[in-house]
N, C-alpha and C. Protein backbone atom coordinates (compact mmCIF):
# COMPACT_ATOMS: atom_id res chain seq x y z
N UNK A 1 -11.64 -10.06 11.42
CA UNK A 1 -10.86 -9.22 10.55
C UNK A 1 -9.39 -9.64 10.61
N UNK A 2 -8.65 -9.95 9.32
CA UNK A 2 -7.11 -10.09 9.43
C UNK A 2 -6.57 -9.20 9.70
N UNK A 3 -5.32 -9.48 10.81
CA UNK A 3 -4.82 -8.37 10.88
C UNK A 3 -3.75 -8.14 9.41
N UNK A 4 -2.42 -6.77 9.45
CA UNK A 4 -1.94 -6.70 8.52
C UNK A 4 -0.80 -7.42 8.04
N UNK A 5 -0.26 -8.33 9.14
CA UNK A 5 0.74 -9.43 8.14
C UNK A 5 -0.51 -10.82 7.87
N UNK A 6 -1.76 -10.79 8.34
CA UNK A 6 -1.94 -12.32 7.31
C UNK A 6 -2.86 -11.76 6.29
N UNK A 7 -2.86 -10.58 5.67
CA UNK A 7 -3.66 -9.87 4.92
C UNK A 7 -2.32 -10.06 3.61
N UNK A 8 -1.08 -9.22 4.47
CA UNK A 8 -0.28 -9.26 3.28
C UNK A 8 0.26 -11.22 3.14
N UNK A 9 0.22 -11.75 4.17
CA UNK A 9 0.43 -13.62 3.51
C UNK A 9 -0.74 -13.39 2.34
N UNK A 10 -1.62 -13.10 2.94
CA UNK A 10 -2.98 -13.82 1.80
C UNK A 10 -2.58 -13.46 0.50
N UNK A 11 -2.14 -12.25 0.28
CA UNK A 11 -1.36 -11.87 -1.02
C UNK A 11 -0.10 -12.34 -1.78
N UNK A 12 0.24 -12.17 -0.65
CA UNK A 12 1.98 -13.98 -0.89
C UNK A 12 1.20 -15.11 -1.68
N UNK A 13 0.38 -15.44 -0.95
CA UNK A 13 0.07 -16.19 -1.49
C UNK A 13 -0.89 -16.28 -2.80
N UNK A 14 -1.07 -14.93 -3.06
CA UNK A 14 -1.58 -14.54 -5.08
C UNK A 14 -0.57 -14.98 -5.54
N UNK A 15 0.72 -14.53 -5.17
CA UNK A 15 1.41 -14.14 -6.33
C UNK A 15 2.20 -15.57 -5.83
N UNK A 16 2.24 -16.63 -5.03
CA UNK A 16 2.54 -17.91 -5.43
C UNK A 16 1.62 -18.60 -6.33
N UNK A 17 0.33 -18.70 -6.02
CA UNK A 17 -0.27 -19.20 -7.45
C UNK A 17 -0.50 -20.77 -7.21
N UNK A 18 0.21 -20.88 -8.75
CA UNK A 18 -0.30 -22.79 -8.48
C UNK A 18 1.32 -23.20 -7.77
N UNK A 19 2.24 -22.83 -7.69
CA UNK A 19 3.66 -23.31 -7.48
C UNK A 19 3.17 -24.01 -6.08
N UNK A 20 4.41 -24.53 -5.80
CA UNK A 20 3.95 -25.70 -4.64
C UNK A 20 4.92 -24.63 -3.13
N UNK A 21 4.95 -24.52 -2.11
CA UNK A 21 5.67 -23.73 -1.17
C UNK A 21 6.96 -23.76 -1.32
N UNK A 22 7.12 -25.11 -1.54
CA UNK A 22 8.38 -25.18 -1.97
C UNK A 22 9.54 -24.59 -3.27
N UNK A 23 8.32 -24.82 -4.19
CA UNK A 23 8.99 -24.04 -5.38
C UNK A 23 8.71 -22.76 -5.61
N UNK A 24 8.07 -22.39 -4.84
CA UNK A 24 8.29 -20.75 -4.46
C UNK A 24 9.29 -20.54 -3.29
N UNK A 25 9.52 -21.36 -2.75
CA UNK A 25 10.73 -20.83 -1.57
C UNK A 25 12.27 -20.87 -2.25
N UNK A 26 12.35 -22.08 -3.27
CA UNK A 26 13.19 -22.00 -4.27
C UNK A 26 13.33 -20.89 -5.16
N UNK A 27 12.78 -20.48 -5.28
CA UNK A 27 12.76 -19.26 -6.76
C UNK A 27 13.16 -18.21 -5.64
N UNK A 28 12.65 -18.08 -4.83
CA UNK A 28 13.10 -16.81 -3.73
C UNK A 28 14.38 -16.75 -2.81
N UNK A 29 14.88 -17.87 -2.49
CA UNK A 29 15.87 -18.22 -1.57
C UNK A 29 15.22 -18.28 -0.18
N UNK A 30 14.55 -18.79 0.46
CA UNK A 30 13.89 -18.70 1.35
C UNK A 30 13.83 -20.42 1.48
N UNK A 31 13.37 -21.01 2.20
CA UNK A 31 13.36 -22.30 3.08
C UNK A 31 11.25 -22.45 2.91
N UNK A 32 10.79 -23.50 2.78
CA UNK A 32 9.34 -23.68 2.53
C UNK A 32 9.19 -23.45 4.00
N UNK A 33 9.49 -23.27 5.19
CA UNK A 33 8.93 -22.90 6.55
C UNK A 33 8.61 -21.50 6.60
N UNK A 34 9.70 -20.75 5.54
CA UNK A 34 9.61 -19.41 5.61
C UNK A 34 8.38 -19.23 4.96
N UNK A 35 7.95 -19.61 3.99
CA UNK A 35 7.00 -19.46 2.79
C UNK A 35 5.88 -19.18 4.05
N UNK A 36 5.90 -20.80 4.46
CA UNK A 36 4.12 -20.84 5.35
C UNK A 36 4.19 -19.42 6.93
N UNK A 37 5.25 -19.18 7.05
CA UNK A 37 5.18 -17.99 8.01
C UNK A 37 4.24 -16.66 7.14
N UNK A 38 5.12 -16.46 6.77
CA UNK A 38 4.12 -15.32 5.64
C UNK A 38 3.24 -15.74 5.31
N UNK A 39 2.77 -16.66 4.99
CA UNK A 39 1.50 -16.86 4.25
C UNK A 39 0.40 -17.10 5.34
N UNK A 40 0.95 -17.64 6.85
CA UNK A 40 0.30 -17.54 7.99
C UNK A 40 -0.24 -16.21 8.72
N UNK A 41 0.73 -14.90 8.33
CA UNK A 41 0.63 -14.08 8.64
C UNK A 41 1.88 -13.79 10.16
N UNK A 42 2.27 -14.82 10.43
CA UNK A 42 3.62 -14.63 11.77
C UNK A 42 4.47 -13.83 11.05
N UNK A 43 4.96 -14.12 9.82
CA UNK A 43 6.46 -12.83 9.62
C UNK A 43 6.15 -12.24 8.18
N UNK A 44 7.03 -11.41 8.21
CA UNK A 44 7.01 -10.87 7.00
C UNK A 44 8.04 -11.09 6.26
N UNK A 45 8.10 -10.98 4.72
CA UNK A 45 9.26 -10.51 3.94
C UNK A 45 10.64 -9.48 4.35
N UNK A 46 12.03 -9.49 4.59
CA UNK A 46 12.50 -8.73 4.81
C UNK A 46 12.91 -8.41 2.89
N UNK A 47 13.44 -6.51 3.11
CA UNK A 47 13.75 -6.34 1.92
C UNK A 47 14.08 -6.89 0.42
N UNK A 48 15.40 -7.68 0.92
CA UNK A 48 15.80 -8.53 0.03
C UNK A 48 14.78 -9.82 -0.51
N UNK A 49 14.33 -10.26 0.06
CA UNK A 49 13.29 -10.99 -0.23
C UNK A 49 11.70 -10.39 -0.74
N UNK A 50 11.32 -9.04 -0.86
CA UNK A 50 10.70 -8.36 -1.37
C UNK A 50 11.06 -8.10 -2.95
N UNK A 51 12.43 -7.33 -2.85
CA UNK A 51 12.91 -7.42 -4.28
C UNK A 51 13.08 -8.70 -5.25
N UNK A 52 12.80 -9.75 -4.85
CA UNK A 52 13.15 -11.14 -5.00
C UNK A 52 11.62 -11.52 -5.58
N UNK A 53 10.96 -11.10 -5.18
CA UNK A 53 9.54 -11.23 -5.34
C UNK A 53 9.14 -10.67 -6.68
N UNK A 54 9.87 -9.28 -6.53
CA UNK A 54 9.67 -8.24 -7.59
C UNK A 54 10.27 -8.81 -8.59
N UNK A 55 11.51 -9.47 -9.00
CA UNK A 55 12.58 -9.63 -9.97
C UNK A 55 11.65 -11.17 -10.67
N UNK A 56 11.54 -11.72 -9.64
CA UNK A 56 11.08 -12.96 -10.10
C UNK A 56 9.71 -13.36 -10.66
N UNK A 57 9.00 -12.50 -9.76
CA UNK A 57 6.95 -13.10 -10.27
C UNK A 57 6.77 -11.42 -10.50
N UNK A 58 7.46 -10.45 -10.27
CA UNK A 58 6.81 -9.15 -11.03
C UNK A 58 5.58 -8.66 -10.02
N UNK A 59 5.96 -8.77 -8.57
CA UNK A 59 5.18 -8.19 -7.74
C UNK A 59 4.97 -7.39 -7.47
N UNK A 60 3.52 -6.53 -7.72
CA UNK A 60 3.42 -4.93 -7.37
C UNK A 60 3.80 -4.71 -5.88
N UNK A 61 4.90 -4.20 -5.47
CA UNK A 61 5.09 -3.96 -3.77
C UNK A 61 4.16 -3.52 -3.06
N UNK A 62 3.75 -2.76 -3.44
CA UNK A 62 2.75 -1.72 -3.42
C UNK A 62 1.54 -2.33 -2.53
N UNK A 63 1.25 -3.59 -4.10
CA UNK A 63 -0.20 -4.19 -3.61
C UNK A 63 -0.08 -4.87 -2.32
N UNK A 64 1.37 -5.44 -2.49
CA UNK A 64 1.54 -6.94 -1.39
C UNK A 64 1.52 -6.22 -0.15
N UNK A 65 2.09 -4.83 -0.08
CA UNK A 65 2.36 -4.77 1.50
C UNK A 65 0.59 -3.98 1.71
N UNK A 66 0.19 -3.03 1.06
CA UNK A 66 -1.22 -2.49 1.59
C UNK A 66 -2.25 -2.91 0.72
N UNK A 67 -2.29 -3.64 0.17
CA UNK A 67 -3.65 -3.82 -0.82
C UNK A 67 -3.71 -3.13 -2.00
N UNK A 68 -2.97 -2.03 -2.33
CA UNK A 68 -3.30 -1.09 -3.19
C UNK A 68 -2.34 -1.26 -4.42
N UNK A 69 -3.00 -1.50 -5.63
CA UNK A 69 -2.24 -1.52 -6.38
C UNK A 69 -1.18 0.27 -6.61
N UNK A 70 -0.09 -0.03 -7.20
CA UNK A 70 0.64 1.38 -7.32
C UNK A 70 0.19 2.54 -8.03
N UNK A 71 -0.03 3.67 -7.38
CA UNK A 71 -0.89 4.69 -8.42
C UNK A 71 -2.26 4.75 -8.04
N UNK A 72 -3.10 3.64 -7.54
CA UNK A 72 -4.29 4.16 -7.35
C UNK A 72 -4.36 4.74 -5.85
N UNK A 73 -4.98 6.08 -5.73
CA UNK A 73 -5.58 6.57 -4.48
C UNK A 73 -6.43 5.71 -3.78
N UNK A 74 -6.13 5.86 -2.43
CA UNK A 74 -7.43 5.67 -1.42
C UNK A 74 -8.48 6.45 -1.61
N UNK A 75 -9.99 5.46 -1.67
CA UNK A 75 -10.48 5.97 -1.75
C UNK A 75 -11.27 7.33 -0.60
N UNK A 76 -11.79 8.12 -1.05
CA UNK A 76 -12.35 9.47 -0.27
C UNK A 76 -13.31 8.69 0.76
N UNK A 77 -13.37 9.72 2.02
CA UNK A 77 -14.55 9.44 2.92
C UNK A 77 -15.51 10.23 2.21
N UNK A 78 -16.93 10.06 3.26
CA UNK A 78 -17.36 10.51 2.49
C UNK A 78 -17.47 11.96 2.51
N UNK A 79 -16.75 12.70 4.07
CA UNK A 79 -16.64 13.65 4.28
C UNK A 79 -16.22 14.76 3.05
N UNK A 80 -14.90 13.70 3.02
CA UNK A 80 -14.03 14.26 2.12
C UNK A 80 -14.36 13.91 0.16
N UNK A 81 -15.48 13.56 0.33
CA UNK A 81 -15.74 13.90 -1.18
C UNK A 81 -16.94 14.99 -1.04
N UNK A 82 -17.47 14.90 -0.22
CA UNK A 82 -18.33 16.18 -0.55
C UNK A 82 -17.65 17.86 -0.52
N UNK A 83 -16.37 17.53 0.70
CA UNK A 83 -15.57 19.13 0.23
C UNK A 83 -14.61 18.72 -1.07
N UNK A 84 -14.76 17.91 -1.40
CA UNK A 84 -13.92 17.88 -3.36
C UNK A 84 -15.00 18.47 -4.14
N UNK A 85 -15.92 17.67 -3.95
CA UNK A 85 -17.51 18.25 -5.34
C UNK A 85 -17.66 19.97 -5.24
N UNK A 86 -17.69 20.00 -3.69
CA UNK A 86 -17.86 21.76 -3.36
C UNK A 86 -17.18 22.61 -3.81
N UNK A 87 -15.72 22.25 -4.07
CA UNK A 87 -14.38 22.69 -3.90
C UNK A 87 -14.80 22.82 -5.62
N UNK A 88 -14.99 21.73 -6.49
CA UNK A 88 -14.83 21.58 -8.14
C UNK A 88 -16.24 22.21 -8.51
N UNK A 89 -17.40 22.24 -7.49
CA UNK A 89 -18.34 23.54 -8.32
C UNK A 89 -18.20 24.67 -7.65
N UNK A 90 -17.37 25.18 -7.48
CA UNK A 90 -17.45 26.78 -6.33
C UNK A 90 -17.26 27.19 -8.29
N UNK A 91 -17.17 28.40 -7.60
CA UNK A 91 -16.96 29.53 -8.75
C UNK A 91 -14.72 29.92 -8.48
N UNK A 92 -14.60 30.52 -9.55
CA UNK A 92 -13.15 31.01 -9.08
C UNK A 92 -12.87 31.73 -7.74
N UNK A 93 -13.62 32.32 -7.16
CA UNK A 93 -13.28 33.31 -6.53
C UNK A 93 -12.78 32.46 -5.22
N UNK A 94 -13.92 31.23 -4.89
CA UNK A 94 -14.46 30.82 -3.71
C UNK A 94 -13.55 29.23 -3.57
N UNK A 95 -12.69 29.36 -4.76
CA UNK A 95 -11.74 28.14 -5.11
C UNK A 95 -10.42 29.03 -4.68
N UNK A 96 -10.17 30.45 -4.70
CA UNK A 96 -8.99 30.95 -4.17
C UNK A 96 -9.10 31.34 -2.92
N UNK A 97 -10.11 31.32 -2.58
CA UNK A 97 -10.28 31.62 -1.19
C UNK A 97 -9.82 30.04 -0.43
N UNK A 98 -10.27 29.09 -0.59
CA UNK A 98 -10.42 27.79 -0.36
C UNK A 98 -9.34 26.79 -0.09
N UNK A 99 -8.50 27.73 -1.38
CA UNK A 99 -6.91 27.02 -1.50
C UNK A 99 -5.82 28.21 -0.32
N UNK A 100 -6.18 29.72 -0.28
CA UNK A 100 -5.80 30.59 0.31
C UNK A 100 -5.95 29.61 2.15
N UNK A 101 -6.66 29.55 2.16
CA UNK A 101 -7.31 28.97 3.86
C UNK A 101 -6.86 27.13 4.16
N UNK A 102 -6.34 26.80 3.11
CA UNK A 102 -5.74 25.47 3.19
C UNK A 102 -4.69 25.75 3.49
N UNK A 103 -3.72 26.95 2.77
CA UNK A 103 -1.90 26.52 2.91
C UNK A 103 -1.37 26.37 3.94
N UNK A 104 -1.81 26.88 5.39
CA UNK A 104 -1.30 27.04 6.46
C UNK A 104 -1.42 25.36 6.64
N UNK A 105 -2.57 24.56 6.44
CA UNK A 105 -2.19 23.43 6.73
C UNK A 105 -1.29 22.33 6.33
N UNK A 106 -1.40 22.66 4.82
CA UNK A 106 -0.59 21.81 4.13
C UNK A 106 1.06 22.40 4.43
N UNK A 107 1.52 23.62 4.72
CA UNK A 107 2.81 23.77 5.69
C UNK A 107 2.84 22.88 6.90
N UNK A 108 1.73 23.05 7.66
CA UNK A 108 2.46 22.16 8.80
C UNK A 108 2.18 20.91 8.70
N UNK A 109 1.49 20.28 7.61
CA UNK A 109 1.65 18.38 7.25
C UNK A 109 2.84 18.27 7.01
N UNK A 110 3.68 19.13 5.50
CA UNK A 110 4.62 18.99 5.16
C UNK A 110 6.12 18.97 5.96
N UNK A 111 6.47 20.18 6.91
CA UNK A 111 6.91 20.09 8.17
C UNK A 111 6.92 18.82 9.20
N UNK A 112 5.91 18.22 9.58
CA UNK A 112 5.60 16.85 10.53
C UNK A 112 6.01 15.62 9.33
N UNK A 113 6.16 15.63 8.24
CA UNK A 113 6.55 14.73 7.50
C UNK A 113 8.16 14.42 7.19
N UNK A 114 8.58 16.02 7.69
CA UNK A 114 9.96 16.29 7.20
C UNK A 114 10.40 15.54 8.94
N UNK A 115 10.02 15.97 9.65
CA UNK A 115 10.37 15.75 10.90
C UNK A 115 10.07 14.22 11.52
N UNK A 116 9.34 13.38 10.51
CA UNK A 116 9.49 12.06 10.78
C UNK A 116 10.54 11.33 10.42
């Protein structure tokens, strides 16, 4: 299994394409040693060279750093799709009850998020 910088190289290296390392290290400002680090999986992109990515080949950030293109959800376990189906056939009553017995949690996610 790759870990997560030669997962995100492997994707560097989508969005280089047919260009040669070099002429992708050119278009980016980067040095062709830098290219094969990332694409090895040893380093990553710092910021500026992310946006560089973006401006130039139109890189979803999104995808390059987790796989995911922007906008689409992870998908559900399967835990967690069977309390969605339950949740979308209850009746009203058993959908306010449901959302009533959630808020306390979704306060203290929101809280631990603020506090990161």
């Amino acid at each position: 299994m790759k870990n997560e910088f030669e997962a995100v190289g492997a994707r560097i290296a989508e969005v280089r394409g047919s260009l040669t390392k070099q002429e992708f290290a050119q278009r980016i400002g980067v040095d062709r040693k830098t290219v094969e680090r990332w694409e090895a999986g040893e380093r990553l992109p710092d910021g500026s060279k992310l946006m560089k990515l973006l401006t130039e080949f139109d890189a979803d950030l999104n995808y390059l750093l987790n796989g995911r293109p922007l906008g689409e959800a992870p998908a559900l376990k399967e835990d967690e799709r069977i309390l969605l189906d339950n949740y979308r056939n209850s009746p009203p009553e058993a959908k306010a009850a449901i959302k009533a017995a959630s808020d306390p949690f979704k306060a203290s996610v929101t809280s631990k998020k603020k506090a990161a």
